[in-house]
PDB file of N, CA and C in Angstrom:
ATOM      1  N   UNK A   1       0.824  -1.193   0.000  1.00  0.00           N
ATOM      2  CA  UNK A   1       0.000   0.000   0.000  1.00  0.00           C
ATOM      3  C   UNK A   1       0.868   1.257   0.000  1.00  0.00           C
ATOM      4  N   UNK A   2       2.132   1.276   0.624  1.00  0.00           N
ATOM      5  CA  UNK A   2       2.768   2.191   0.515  1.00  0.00           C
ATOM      6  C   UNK A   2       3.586   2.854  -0.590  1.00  0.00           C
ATOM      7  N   UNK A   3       3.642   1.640  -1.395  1.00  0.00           N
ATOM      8  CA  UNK A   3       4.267   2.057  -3.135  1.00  0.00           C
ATOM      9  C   UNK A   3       2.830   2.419  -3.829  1.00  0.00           C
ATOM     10  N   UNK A   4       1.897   2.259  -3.396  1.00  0.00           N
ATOM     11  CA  UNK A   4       0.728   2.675  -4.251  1.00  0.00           C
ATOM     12  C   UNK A   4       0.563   4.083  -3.783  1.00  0.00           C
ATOM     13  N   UNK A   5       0.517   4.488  -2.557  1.00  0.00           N
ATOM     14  CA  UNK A   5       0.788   5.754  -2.122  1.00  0.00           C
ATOM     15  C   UNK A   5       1.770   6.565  -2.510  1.00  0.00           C
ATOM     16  N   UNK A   6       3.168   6.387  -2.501  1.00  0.00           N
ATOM     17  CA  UNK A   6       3.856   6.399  -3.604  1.00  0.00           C
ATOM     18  C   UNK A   6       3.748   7.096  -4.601  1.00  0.00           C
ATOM     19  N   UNK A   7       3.620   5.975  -5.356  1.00  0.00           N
ATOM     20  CA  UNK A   7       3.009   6.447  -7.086  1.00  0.00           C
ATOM     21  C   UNK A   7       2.244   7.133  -7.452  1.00  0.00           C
ATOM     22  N   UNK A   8       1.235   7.454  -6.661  1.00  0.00           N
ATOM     23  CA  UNK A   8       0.484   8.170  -6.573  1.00  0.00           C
ATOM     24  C   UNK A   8       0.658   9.928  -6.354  1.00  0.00           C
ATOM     25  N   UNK A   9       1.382   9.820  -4.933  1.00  0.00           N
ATOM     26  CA  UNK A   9       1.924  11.114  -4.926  1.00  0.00           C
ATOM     27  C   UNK A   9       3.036  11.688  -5.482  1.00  0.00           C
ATOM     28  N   UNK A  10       3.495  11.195  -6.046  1.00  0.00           N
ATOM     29  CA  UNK A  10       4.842  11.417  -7.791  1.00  0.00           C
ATOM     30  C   UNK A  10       3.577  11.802  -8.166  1.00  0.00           C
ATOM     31  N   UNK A  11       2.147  11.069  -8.714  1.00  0.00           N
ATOM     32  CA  UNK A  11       2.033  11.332 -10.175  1.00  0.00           C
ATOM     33  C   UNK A  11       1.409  12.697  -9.536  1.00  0.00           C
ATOM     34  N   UNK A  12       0.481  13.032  -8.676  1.00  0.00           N
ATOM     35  CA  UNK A  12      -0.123  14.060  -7.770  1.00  0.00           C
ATOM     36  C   UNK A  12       1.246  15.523  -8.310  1.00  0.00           C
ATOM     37  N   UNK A  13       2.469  15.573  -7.911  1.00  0.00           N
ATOM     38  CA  UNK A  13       3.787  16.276  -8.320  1.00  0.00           C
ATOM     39  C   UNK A  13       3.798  16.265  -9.532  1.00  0.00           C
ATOM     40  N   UNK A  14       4.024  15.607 -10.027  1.00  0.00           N
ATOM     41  CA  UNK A  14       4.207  15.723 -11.651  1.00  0.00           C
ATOM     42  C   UNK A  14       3.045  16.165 -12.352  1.00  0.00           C
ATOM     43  N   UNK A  15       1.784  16.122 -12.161  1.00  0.00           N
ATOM     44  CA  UNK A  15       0.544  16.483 -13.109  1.00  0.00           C
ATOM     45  C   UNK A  15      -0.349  17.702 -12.168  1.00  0.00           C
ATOM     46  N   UNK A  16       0.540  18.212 -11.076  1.00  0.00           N
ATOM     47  CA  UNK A  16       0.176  19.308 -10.450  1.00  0.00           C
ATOM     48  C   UNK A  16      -1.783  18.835  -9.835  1.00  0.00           C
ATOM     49  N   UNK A  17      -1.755  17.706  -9.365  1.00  0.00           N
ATOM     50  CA  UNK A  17      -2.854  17.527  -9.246  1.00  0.00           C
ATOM     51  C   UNK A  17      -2.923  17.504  -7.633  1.00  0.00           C
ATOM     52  N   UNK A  18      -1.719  17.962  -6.792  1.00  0.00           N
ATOM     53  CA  UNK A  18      -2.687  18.052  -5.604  1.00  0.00           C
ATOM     54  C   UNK A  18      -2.860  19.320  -4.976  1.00  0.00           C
ATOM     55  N   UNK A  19      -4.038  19.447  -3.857  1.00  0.00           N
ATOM     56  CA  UNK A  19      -5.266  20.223  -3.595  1.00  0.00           C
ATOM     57  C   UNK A  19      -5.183  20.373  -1.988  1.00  0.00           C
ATOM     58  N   UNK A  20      -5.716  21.019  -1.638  1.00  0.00           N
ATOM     59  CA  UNK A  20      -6.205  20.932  -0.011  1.00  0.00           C
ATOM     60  C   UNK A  20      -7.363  19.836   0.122  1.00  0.00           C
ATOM     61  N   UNK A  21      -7.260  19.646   1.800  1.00  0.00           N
ATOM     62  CA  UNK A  21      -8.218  19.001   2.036  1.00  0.00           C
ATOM     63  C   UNK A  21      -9.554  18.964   1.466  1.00  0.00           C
ATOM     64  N   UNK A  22     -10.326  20.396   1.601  1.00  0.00           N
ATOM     65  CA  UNK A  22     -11.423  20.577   1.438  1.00  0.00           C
ATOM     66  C   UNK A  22     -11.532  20.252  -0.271  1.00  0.00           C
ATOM     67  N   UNK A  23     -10.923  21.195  -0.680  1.00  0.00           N
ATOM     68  CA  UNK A  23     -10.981  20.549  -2.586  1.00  0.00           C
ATOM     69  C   UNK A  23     -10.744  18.520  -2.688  1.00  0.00           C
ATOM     70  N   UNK A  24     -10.104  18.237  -2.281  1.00  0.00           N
ATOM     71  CA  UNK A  24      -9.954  16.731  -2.782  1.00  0.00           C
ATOM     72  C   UNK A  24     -11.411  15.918  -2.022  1.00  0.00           C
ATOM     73  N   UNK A  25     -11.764  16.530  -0.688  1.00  0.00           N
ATOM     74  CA  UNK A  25     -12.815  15.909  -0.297  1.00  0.00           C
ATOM     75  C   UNK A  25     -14.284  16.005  -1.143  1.00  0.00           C
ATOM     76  N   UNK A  26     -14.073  17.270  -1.960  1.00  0.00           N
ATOM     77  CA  UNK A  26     -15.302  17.482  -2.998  1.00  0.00           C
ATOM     78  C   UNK A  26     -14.827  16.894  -4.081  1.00  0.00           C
ATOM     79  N   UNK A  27     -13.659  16.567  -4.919  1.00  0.00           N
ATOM     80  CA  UNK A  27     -13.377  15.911  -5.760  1.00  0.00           C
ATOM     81  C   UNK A  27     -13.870  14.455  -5.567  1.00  0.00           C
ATOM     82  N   UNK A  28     -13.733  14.018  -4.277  1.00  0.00           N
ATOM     83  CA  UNK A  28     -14.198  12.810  -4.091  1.00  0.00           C
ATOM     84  C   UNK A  28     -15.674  12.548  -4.120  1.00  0.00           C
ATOM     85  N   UNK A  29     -16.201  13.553  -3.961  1.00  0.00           N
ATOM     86  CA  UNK A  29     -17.916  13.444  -3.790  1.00  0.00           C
ATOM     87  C   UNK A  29     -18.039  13.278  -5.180  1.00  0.00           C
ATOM     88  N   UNK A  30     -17.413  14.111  -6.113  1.00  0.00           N
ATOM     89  CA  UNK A  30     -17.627  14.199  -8.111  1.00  0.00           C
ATOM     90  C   UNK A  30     -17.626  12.739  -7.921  1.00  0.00           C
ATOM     91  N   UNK A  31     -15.942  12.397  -7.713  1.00  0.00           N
ATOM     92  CA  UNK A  31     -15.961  11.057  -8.391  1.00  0.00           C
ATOM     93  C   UNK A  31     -16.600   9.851  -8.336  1.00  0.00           C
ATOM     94  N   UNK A  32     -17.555   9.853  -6.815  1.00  0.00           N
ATOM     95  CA  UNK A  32     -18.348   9.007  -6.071  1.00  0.00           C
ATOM     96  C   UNK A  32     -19.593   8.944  -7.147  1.00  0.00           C
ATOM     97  N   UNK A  33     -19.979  10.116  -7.372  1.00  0.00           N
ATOM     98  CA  UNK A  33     -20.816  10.302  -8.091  1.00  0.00           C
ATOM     99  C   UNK A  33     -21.237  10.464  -9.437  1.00  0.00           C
ATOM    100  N   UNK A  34     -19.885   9.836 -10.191  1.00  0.00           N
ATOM    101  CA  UNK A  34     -19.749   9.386 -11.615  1.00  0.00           C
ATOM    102  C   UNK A  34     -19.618   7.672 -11.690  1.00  0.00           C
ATOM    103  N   UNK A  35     -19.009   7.200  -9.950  1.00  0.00           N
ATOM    104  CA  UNK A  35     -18.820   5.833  -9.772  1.00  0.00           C
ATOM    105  C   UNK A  35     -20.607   5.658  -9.739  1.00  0.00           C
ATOM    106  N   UNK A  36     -21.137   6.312  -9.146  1.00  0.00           N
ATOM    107  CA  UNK A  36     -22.883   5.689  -9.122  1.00  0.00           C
ATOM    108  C   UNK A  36     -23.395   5.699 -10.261  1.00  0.00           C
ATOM    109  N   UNK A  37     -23.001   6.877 -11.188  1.00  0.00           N
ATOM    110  CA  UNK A  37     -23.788   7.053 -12.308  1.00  0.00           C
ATOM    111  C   UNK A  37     -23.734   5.246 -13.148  1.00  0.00           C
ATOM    112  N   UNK A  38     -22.133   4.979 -13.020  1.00  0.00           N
ATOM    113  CA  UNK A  38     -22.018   3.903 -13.604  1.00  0.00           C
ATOM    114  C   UNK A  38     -22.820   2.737 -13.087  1.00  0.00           C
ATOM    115  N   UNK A  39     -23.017   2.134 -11.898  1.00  0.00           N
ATOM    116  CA  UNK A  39     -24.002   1.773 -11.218  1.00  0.00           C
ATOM    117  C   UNK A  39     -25.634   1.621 -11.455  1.00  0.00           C
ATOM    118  N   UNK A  40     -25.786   3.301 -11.565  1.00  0.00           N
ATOM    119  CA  UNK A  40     -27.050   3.627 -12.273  1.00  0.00           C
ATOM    120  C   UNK A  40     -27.616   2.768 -13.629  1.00  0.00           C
ATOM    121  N   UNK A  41     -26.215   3.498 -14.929  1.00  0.00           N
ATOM    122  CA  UNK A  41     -26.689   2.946 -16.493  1.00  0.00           C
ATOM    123  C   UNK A  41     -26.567   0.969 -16.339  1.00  0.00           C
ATOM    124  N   UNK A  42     -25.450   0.570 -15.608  1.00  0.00           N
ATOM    125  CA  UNK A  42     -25.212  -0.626 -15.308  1.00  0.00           C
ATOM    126  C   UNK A  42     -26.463  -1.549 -15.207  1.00  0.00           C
ATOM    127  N   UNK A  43     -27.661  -1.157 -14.143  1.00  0.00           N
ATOM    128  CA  UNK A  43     -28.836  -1.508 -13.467  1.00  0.00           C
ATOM    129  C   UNK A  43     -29.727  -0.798 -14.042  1.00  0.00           C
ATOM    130  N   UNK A  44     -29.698   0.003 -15.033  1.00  0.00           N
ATOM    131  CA  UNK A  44     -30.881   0.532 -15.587  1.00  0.00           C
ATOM    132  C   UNK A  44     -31.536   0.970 -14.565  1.00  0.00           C
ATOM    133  N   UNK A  45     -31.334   2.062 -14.035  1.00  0.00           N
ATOM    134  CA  UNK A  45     -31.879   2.525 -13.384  1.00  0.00           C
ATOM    135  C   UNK A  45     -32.402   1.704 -11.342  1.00  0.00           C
ATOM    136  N   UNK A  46     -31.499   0.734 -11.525  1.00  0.00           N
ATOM    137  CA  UNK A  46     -31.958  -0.311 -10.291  1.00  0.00           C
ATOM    138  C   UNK A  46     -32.622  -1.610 -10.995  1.00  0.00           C
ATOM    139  N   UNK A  47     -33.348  -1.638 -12.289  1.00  0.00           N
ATOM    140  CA  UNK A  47     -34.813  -2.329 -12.583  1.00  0.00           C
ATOM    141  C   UNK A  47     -33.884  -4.137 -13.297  1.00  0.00           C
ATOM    142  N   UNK A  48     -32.785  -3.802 -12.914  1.00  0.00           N
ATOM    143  CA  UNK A  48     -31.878  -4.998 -13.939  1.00  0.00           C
ATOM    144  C   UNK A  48     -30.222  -5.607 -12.617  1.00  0.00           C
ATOM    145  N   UNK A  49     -29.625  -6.482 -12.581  1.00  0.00           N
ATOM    146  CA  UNK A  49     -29.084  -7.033 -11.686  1.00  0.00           C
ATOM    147  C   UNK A  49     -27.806  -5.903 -12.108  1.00  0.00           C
ATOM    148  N   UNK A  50     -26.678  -6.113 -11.496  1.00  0.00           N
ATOM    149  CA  UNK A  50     -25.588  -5.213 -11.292  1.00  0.00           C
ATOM    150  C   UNK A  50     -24.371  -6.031 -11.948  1.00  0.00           C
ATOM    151  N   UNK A  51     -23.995  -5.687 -12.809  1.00  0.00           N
ATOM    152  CA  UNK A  51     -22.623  -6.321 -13.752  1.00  0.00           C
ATOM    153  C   UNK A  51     -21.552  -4.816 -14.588  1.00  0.00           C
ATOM    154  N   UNK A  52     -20.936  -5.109 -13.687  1.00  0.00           N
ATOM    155  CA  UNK A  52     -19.449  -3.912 -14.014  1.00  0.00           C
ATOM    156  C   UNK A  52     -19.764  -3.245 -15.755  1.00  0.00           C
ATOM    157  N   UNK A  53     -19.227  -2.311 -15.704  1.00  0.00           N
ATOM    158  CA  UNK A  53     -20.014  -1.696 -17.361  1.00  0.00           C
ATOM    159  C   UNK A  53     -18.388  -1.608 -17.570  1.00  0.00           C
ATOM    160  N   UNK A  54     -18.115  -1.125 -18.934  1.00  0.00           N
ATOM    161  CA  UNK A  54     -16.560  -1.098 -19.585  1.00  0.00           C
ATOM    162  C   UNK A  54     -16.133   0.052 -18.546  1.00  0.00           C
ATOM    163  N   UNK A  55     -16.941   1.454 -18.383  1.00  0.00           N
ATOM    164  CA  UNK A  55     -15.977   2.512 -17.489  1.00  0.00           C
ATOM    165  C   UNK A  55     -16.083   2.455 -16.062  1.00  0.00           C
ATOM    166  N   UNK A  56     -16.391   0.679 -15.363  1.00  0.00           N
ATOM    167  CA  UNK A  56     -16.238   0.705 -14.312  1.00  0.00           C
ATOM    168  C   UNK A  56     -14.909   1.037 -13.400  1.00  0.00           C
ATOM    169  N   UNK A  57     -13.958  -0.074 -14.121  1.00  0.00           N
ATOM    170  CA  UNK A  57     -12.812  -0.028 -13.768  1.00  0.00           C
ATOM    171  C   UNK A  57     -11.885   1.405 -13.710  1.00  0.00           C
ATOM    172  N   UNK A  58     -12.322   2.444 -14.909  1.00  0.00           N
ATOM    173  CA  UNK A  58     -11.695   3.622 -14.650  1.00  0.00           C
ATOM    174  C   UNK A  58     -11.972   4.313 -13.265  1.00  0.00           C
ATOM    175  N   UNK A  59     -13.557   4.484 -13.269  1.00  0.00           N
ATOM    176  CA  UNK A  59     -14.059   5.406 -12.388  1.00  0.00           C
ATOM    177  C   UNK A  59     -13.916   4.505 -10.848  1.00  0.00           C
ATOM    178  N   UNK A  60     -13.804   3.451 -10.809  1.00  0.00           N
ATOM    179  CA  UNK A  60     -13.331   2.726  -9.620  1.00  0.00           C
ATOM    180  C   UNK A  60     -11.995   3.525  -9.305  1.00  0.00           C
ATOM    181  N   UNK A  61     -10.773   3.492  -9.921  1.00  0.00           N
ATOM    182  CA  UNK A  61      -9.960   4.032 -10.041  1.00  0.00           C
ATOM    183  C   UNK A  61      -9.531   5.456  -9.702  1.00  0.00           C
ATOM    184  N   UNK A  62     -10.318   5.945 -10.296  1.00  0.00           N
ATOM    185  CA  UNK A  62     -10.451   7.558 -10.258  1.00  0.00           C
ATOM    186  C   UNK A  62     -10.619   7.805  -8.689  1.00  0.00           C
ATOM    187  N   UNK A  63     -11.632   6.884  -8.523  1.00  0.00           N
ATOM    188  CA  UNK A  63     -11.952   7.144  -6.953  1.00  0.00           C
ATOM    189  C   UNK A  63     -11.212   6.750  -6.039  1.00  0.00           C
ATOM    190  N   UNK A  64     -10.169   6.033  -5.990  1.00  0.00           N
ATOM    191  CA  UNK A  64      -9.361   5.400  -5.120  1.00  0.00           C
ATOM    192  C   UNK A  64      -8.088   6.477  -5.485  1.00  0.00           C
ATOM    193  N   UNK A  65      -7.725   6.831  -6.716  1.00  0.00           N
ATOM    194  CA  UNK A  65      -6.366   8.048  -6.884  1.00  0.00           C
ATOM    195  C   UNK A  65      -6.947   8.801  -5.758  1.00  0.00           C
ATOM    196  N   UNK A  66      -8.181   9.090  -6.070  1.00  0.00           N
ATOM    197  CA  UNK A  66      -8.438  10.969  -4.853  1.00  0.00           C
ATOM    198  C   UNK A  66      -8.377  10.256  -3.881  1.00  0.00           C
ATOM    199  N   UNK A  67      -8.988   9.110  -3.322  1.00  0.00           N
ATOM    200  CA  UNK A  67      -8.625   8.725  -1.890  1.00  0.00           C
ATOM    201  C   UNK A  67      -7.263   8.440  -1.770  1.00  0.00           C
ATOM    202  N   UNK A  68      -6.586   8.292  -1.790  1.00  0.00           N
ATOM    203  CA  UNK A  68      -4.980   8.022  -1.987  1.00  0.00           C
ATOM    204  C   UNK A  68      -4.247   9.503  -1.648  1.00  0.00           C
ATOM    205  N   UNK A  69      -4.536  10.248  -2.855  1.00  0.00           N
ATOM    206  CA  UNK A  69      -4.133  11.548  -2.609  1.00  0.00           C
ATOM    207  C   UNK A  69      -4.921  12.150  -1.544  1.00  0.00           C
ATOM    208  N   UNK A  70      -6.249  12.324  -1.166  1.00  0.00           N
ATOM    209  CA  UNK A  70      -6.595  13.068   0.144  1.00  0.00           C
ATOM    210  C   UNK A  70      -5.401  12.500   1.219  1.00  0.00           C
ATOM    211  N   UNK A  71      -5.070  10.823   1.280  1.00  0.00           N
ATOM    212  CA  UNK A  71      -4.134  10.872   2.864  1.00  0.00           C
ATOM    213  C   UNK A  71      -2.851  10.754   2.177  1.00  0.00           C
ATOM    214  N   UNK A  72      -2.535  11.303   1.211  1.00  0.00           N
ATOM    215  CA  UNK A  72      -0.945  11.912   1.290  1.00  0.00           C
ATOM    216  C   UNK A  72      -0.945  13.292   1.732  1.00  0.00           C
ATOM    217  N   UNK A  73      -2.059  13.809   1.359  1.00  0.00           N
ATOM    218  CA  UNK A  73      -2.021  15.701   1.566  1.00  0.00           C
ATOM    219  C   UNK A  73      -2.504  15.795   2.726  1.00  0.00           C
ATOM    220  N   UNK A  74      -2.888  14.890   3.447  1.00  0.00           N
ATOM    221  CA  UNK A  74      -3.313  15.147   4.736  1.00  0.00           C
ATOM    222  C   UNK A  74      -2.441  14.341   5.923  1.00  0.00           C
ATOM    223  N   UNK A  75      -1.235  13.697   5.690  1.00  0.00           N
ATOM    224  CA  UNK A  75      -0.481  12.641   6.246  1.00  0.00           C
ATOM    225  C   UNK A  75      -1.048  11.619   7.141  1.00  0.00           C
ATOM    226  N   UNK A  76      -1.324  11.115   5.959  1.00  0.00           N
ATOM    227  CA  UNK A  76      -2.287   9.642   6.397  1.00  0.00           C
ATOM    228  C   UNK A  76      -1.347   8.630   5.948  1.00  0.00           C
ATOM    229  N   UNK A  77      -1.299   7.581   6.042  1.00  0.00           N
ATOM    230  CA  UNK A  77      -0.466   6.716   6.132  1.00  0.00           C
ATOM    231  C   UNK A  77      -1.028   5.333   6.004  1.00  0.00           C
ATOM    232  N   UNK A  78      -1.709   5.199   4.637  1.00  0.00           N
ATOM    233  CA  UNK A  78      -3.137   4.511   4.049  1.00  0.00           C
ATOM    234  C   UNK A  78      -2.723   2.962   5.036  1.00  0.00           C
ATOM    235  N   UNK A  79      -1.496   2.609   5.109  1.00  0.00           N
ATOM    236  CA  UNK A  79      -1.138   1.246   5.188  1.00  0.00           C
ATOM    237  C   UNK A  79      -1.543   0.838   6.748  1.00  0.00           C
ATOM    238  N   UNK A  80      -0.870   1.992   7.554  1.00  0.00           N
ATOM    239  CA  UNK A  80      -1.139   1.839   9.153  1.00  0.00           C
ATOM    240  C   UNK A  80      -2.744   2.010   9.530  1.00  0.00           C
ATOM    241  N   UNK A  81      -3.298   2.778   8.459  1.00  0.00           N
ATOM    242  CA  UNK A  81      -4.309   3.002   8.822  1.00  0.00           C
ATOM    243  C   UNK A  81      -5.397   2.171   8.463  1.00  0.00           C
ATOM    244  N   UNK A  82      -5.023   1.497   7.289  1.00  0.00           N
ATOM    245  CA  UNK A  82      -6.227   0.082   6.947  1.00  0.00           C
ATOM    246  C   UNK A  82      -5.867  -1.164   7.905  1.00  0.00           C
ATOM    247  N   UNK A  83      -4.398  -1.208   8.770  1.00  0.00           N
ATOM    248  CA  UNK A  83      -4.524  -1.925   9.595  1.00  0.00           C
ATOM    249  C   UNK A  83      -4.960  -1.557  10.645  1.00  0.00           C
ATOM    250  N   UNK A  84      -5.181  -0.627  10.732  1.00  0.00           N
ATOM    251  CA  UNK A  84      -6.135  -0.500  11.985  1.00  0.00           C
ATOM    252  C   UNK A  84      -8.085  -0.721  11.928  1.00  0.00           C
ATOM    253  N   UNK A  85      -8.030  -0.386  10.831  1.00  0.00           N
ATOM    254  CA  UNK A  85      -9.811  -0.707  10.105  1.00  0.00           C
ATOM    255  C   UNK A  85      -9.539  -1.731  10.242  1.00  0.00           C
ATOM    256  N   UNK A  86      -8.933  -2.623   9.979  1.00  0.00           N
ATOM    257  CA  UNK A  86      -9.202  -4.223   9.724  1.00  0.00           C
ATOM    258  C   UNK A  86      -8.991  -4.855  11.127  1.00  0.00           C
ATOM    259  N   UNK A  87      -8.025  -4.308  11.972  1.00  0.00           N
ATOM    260  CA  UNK A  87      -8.232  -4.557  13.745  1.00  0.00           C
ATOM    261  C   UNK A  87      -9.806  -4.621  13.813  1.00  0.00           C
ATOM    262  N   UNK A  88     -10.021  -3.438  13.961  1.00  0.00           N
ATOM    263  CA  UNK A  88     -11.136  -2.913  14.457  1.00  0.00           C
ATOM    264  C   UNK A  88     -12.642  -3.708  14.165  1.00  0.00           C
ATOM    265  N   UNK A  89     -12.775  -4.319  12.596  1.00  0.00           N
ATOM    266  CA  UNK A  89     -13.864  -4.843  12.106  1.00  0.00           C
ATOM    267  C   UNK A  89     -13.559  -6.483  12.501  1.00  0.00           C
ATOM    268  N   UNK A  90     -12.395  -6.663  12.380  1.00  0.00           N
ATOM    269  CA  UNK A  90     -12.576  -8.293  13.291  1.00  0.00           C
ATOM    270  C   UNK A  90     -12.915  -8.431  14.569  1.00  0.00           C
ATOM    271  N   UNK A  91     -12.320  -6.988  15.521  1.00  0.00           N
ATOM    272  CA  UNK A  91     -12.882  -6.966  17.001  1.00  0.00           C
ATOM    273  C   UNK A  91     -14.440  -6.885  16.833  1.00  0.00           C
ATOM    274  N   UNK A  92     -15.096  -6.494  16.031  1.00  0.00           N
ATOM    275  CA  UNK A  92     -16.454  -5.829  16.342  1.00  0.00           C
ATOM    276  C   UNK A  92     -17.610  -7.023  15.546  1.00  0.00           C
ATOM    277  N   UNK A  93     -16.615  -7.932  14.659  1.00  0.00           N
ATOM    278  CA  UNK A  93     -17.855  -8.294  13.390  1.00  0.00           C
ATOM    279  C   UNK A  93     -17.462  -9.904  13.623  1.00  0.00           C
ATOM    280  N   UNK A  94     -19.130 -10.569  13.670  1.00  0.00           N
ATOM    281  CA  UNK A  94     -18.398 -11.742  14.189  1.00  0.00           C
ATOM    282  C   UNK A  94     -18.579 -12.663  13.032  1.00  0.00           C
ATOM    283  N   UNK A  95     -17.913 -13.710  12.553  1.00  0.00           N
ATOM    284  CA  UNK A  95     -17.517 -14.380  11.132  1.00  0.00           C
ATOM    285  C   UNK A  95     -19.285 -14.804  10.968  1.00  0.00           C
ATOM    286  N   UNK A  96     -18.672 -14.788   9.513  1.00  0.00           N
ATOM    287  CA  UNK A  96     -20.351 -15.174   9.006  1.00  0.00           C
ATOM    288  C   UNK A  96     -20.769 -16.967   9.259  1.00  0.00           C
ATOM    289  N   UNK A  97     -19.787 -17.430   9.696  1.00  0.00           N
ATOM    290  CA  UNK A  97     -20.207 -19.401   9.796  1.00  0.00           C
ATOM    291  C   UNK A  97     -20.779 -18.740  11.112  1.00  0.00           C
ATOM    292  N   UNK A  98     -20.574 -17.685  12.123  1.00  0.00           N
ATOM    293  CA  UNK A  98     -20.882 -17.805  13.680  1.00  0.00           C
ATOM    294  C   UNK A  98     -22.733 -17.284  13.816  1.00  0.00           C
ATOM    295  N   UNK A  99     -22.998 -16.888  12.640  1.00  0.00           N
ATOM    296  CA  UNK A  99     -24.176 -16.111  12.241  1.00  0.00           C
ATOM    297  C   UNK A  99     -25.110 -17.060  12.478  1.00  0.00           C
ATOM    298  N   UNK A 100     -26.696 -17.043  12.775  1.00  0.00           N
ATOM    299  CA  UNK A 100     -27.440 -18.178  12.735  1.00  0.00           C
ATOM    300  C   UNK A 100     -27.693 -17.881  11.171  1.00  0.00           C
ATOM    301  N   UNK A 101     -28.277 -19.373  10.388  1.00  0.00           N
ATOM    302  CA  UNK A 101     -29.119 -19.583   9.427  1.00  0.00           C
ATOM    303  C   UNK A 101     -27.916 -19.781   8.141  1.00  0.00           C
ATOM    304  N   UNK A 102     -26.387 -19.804   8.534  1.00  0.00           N
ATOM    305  CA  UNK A 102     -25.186 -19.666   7.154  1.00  0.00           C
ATOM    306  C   UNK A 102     -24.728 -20.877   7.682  1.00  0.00           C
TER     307      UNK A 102
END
């Protein structure tokens, strides 16, 4: 995770693409909201099952660069910090065999 962070913030330097907090956190709302659109045409509107469309993979993408770049510009430290999400959801979430009815 940390060479993806990385690469990321090179390319962020080199293509003059990073921002303050507040700008990348609205960039992220855009991109969230071009990831649904795809979602949207995907499901026709909801009325049809959900299967990845060709510009899934970009806009998946797109959305994970701005998340990437929000915790470089904000010194986040994506790697320490998804190990701590992932602490946290095994302390709290109990396996799905422990579930009744699976």
């Amino acid at each position: 995770m940390r060479e993806v962070q990385q690469k990321v913030a090179q390319a962020a330097d080199k293509l003059g693409l990073h921002a303050n907090a507040p700008s990348l956190t609205l960039t992220l709302l855009s991109e969230m909201g071009r990831l649904s659109d795809e979602v949207l045409a995907a499901t026709a509107n909801g009325r049809r099952p959900f299967r990845p469309t060709e510009g899934w993979e970009q806009r998946l993408a797109d959305l994970a660069f701005t998340v990437i770049n929000l915790a470089d510009q904000t010194g986040v430290d994506l790697a320490t910090a998804l190990d701590g999400t992932i602490a946290r959801h095994e302390a709290n979430t109990k396996p799905v065999d422990d579930l009744p009815g699976w």
